[in-house]
N, C-alpha and C. Protein backbone atom coordinates (compact mmCIF):
# COMPACT_ATOMS: atom_id res chain seq x y z
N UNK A 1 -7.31 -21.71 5.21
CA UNK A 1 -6.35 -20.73 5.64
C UNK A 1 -6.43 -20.51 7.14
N UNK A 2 -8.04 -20.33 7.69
CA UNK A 2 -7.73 -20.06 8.98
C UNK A 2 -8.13 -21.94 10.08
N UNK A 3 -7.25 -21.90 10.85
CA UNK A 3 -7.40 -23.03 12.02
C UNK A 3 -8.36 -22.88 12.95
N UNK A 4 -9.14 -23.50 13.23
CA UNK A 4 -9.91 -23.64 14.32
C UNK A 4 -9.61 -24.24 15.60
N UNK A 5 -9.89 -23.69 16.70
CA UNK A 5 -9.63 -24.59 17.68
C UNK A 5 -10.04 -26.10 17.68
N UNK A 6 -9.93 -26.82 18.21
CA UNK A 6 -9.92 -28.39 18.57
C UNK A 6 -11.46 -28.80 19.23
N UNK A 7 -12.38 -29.16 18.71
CA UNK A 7 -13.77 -28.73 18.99
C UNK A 7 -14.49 -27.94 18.68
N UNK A 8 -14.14 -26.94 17.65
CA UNK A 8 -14.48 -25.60 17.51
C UNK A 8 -15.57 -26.12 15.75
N UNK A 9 -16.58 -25.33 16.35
CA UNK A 9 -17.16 -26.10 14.78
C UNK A 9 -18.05 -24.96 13.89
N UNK A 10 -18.99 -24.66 13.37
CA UNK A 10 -19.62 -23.56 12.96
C UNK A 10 -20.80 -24.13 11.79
N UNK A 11 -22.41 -23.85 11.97
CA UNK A 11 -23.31 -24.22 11.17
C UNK A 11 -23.20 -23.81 9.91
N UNK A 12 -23.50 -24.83 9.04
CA UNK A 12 -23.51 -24.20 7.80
C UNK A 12 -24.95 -24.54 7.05
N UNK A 13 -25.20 -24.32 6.05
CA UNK A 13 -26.46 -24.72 5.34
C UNK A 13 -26.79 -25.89 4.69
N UNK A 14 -27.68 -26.97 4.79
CA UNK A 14 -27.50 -28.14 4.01
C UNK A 14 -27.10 -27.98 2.83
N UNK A 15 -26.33 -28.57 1.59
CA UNK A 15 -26.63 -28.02 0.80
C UNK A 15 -27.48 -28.91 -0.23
N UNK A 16 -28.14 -28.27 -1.12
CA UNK A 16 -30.12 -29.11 -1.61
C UNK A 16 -29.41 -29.18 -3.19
N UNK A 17 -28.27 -28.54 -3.84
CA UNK A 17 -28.01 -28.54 -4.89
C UNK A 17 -27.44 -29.88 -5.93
N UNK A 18 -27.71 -30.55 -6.80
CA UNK A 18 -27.19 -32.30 -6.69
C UNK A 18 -26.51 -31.84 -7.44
N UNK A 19 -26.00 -30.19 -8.70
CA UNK A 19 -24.58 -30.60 -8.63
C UNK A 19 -23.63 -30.10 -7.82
N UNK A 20 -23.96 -29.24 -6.93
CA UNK A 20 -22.65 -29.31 -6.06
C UNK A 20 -22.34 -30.31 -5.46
N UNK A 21 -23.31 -30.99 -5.34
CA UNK A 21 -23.61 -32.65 -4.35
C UNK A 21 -22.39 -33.66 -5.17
N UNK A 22 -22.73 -33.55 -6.05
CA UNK A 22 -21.77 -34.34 -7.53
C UNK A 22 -20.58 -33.79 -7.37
N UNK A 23 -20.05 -32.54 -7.51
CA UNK A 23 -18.70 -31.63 -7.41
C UNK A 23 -18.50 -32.48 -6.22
N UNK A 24 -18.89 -32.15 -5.09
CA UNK A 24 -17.77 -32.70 -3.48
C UNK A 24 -17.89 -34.21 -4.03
N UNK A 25 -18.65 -34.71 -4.24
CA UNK A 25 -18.18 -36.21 -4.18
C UNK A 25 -17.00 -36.26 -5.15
N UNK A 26 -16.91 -35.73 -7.04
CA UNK A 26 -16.02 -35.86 -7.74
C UNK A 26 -14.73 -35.44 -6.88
N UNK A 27 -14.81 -34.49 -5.80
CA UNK A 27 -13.63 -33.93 -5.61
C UNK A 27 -12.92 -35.01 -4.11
N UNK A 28 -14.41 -35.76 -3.52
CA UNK A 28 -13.38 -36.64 -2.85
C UNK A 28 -12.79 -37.84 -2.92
N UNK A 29 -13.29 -37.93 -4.32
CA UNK A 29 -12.72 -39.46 -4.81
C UNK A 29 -11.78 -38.87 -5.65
N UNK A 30 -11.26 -37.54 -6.12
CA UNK A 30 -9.84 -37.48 -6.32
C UNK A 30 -9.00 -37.00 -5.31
N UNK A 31 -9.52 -36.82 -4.03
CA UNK A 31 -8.64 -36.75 -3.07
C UNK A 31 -8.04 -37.94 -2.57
N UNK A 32 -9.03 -38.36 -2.54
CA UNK A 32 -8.47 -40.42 -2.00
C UNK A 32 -7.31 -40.76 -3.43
N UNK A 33 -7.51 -40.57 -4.39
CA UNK A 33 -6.48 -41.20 -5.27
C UNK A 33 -4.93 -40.02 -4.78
N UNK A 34 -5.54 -38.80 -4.57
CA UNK A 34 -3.93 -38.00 -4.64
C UNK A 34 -3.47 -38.96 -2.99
N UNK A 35 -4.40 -38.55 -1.80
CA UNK A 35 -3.60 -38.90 -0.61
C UNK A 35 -2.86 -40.63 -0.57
N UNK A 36 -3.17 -41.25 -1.44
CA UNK A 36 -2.75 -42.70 -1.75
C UNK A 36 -1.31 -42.67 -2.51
N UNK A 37 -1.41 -41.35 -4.31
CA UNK A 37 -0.46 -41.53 -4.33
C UNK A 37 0.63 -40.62 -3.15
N UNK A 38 0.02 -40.16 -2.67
CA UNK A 38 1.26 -39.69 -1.81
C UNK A 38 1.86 -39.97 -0.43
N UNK A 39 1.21 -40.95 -0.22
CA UNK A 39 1.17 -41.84 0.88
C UNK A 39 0.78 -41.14 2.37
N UNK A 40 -0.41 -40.28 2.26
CA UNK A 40 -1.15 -39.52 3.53
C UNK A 40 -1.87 -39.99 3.23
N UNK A 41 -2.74 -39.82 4.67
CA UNK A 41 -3.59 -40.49 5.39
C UNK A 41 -4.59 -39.54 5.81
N UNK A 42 -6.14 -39.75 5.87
CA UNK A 42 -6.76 -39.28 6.08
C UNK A 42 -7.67 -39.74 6.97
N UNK A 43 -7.24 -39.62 8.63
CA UNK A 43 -7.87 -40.43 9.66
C UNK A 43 -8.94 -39.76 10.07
N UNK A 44 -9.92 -38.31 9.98
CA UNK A 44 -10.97 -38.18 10.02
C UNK A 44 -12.18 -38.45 9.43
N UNK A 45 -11.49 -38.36 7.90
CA UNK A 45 -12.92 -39.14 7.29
C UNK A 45 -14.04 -37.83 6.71
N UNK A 46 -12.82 -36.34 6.92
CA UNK A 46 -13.83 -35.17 6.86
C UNK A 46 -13.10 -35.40 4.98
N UNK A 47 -13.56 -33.96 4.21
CA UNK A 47 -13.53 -34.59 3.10
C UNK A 47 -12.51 -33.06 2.41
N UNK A 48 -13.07 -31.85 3.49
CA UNK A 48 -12.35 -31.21 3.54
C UNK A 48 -11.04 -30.73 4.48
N UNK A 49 -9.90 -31.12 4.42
CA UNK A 49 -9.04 -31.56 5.40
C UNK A 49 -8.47 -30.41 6.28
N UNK A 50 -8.04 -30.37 7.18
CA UNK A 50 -7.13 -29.26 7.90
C UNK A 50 -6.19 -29.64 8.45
N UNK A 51 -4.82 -29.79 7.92
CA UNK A 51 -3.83 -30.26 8.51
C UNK A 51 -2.85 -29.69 9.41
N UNK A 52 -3.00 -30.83 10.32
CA UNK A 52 -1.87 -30.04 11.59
C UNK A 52 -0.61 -30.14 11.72
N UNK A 53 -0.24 -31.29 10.93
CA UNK A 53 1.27 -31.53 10.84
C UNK A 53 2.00 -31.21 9.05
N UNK A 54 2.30 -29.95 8.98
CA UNK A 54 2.86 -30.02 8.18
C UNK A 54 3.83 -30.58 7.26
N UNK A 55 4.60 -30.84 8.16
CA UNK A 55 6.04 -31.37 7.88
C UNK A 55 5.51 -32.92 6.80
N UNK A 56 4.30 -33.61 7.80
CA UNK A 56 4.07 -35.14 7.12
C UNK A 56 3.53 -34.65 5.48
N UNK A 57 3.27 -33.77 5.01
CA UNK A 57 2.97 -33.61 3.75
C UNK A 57 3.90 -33.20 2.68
N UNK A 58 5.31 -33.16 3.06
CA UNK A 58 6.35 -32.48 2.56
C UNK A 58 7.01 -33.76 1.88
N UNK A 59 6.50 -34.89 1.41
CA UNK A 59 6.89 -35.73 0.93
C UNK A 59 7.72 -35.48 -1.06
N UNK A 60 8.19 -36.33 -1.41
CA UNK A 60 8.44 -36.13 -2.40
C UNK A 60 9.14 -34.51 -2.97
N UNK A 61 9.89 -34.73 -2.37
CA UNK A 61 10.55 -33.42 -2.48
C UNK A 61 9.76 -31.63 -2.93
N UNK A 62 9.09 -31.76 -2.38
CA UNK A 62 7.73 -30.68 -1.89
C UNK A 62 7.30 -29.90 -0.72
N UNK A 63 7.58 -28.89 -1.04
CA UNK A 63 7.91 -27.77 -0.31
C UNK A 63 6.42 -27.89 1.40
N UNK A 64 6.96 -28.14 2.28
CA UNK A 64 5.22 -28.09 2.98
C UNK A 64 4.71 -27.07 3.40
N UNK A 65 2.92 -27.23 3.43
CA UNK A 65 2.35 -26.12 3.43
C UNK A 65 2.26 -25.15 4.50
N UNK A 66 2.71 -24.06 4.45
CA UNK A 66 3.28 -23.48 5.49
C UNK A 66 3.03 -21.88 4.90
N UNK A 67 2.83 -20.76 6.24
CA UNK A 67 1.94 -19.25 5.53
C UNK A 67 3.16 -18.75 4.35
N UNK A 68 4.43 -18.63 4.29
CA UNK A 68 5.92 -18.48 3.47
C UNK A 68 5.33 -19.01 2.26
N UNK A 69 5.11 -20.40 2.34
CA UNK A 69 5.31 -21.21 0.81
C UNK A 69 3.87 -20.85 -0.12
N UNK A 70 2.77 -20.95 0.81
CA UNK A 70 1.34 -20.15 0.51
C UNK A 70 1.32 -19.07 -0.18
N UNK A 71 2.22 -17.81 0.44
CA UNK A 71 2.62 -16.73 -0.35
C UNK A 71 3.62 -16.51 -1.25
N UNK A 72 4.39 -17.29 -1.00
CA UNK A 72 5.44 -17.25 -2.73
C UNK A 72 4.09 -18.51 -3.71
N UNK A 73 3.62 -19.08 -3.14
CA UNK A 73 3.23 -19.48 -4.64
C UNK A 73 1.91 -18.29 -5.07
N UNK A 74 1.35 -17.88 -3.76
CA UNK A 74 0.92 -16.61 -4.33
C UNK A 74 1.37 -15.25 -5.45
N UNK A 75 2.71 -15.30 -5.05
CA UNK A 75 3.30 -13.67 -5.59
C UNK A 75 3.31 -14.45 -7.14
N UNK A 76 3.52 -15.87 -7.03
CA UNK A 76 4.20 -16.49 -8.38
C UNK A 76 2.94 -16.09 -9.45
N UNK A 77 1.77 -17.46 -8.86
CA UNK A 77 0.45 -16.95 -9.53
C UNK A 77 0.13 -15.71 -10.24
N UNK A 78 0.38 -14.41 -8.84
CA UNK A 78 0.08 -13.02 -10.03
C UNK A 78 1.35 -12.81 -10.61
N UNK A 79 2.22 -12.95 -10.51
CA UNK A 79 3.35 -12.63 -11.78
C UNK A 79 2.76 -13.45 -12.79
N UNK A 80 2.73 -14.79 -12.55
CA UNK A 80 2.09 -15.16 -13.86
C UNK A 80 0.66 -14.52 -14.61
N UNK A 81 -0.02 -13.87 -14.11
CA UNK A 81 -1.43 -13.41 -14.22
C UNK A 81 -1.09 -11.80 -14.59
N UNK A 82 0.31 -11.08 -14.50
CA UNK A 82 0.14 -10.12 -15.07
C UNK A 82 0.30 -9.08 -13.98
N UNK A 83 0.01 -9.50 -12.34
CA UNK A 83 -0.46 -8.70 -11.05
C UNK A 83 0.61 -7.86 -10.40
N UNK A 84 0.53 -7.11 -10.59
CA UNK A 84 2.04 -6.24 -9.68
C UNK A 84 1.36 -5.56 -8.14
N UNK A 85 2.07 -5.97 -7.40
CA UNK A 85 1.89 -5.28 -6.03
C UNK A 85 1.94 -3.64 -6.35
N UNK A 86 1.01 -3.59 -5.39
CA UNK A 86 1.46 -1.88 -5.45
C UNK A 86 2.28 -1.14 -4.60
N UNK A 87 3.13 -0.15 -4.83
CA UNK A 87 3.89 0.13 -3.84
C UNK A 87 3.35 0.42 -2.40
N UNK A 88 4.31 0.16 -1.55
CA UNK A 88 4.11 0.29 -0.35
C UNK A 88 2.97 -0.92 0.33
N UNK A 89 2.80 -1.73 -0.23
CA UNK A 89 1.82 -2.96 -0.43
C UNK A 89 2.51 -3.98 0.41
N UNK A 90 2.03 -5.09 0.91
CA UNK A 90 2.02 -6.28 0.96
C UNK A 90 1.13 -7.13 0.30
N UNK A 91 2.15 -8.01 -0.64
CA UNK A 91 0.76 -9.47 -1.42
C UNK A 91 1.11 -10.35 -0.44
N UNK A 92 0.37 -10.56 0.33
CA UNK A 92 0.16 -11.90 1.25
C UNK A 92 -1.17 -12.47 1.57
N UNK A 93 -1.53 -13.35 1.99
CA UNK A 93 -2.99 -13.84 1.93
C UNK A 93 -3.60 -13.33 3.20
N UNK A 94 -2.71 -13.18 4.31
CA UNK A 94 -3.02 -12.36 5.07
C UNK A 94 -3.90 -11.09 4.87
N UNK A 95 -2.90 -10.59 3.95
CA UNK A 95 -3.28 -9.13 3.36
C UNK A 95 -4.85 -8.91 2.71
N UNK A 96 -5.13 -10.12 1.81
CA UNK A 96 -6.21 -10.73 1.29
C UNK A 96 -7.32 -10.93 2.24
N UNK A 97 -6.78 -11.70 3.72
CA UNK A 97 -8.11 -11.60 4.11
C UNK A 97 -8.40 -10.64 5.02
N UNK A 98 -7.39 -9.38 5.65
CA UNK A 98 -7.58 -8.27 6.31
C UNK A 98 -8.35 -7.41 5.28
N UNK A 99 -8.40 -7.79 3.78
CA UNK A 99 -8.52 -6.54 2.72
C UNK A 99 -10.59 -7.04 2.55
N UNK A 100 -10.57 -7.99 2.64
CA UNK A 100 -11.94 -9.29 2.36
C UNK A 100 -12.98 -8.59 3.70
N UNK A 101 -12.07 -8.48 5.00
CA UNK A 101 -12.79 -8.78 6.32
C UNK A 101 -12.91 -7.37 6.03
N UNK A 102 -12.62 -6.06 5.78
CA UNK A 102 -12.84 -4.74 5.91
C UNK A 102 -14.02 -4.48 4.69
N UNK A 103 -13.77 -5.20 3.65
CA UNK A 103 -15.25 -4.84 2.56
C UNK A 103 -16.20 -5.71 3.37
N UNK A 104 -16.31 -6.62 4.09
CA UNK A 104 -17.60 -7.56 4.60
C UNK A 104 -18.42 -6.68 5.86
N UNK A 105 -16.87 -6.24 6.79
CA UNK A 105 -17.32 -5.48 7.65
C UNK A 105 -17.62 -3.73 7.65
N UNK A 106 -17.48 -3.36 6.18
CA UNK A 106 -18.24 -1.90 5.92
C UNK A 106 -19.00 -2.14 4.97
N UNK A 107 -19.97 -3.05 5.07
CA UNK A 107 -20.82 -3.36 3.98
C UNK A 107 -22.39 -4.08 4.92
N UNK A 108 -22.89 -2.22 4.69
CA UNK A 108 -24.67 -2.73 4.94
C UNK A 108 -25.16 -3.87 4.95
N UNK A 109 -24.92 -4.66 4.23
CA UNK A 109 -26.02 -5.73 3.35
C UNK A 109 -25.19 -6.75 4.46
N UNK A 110 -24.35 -7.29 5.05
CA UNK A 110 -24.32 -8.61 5.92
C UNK A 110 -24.19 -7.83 7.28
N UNK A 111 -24.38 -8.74 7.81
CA UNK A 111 -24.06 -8.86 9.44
C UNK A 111 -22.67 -8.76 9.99
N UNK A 112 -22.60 -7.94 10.53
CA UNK A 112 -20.97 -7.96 11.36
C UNK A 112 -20.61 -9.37 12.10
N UNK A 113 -21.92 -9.71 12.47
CA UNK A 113 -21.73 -11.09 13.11
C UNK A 113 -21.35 -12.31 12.73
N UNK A 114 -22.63 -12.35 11.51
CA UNK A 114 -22.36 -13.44 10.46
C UNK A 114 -21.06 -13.19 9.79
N UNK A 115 -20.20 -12.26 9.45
CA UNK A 115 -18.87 -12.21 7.78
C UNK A 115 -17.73 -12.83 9.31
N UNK A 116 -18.04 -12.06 10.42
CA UNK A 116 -16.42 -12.95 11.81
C UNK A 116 -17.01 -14.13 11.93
N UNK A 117 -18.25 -14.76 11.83
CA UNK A 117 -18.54 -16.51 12.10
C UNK A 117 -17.56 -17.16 10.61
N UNK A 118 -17.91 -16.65 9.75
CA UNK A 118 -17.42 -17.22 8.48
C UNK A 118 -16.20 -16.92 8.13
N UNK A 119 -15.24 -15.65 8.89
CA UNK A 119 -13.97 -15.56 8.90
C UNK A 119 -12.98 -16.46 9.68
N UNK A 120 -14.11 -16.92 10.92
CA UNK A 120 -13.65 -17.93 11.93
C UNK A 120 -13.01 -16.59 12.85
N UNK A 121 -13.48 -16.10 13.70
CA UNK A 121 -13.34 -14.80 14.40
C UNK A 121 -14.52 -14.40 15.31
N UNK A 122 -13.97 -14.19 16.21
CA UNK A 122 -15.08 -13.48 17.77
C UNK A 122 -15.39 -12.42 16.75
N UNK A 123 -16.56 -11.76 17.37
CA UNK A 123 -17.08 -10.21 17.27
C UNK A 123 -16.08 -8.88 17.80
N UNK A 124 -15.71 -9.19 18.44
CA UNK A 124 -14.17 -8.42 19.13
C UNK A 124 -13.38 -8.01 18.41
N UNK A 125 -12.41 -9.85 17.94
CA UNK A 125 -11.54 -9.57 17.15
C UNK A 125 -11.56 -9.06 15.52
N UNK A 126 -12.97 -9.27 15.26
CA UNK A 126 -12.90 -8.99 13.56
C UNK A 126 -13.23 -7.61 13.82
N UNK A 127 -13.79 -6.98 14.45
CA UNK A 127 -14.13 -5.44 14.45
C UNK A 127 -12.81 -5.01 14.94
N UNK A 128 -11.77 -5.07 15.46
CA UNK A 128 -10.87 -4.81 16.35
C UNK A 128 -9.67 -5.32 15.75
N UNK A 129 -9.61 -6.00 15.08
CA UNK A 129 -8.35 -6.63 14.11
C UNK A 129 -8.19 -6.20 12.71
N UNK A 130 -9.65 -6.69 11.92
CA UNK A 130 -9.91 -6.96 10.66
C UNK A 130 -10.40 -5.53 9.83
N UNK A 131 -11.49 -5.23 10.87
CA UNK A 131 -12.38 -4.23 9.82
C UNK A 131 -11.87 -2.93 10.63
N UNK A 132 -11.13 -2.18 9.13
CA UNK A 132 -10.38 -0.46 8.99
C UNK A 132 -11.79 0.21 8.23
N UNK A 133 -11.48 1.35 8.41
CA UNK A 133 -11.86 1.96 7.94
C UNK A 133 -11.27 2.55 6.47
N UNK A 134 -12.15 2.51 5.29
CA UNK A 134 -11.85 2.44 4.27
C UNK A 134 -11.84 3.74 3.63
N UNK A 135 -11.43 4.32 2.48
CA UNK A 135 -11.15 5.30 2.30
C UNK A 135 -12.49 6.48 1.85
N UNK A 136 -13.19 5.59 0.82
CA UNK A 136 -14.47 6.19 0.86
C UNK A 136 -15.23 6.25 2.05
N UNK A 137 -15.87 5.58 2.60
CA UNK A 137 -16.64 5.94 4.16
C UNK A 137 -15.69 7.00 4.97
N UNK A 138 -14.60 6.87 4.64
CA UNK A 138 -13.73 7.88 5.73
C UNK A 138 -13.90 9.78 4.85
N UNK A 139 -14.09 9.47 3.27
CA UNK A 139 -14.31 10.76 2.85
C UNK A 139 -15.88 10.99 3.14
N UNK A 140 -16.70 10.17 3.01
CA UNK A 140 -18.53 10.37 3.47
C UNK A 140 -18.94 10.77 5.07
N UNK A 141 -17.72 9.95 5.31
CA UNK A 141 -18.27 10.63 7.17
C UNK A 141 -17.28 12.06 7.28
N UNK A 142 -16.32 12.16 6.74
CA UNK A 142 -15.58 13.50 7.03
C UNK A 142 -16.46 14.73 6.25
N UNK A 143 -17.51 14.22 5.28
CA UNK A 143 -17.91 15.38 4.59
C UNK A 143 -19.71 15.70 5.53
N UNK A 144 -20.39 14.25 5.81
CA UNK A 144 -21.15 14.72 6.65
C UNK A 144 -20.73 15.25 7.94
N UNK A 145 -19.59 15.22 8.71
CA UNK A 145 -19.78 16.01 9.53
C UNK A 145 -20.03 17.41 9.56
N UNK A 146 -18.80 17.73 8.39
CA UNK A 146 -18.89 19.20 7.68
C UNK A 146 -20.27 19.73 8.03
N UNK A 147 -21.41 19.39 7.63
CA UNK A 147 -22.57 19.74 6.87
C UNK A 147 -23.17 20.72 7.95
């Protein structure tokens, strides 16, 4: 969902597990069969892809991936699942990860630092963009001040 700049990279953990080890491999030898039948190309060689040209994936009369088409197949998903927006709401994935970045960033237990490395976000912008203030902490600090 989110783009990185062009050089832009971020550590992650080896991972020691042989079946997740098994999962990415199962999952990139069915990527090589889908990008074949669909005649894309995969000139990095990474296994998880990030594509910059949309338009080249819009083959076969298929909508390309783009934030619009992301979220209608979103709204579709929870209609199918039963999910009704709530009023005055936006369902967008956007919405999803402003809603994600505000529980990571009012939540003791991680690092403000670490949840914007893994959002792909400065320290700036995720405190300053992402993380609101939520409704409970906003009734806990309005009642300790009281005190």
């Amino acid at each position: 969902m989110k783009d990185r700049p062009k050089g832009a990279y971020r550590y992650c953990l080896p991972i020691k597990n042989t079946e997740v080890i098994d999962l990415i491999k199962d999952f990139q030898i069915k990527q090589k069969k889908y990008l074949y039948e669909y005649g894309l190309k995969n000139t990095s060689g990474y296994i998880f892809l990030n594509l910059h040209n949309y338009k080249s994936i819009s083959s076969n009369n298929q909508l390309p991936v783009t934030q619009k088409s992301l979220n209608e197949k979103l709204k579709a998903v929870c209609k199918n699942a039963g999910i009704e927006k709530q009023k005055d709401t936006v369902l967008a994935l956007y919405s999803l990860r402003v809603y994600l970045s505000s529980l990571l960033g009012n939540d003791n237990r991680i690092s403000n630092m670490y949840a914007c490395q893994r959002m792909g976000n400065t320290i700036q912008v995720f405190l300053s963009t992402y993380v609101k203030e939520n409704r409970e902490s906003y009734k806990e600090n309005s009642q300790l001040w009281n005190c």
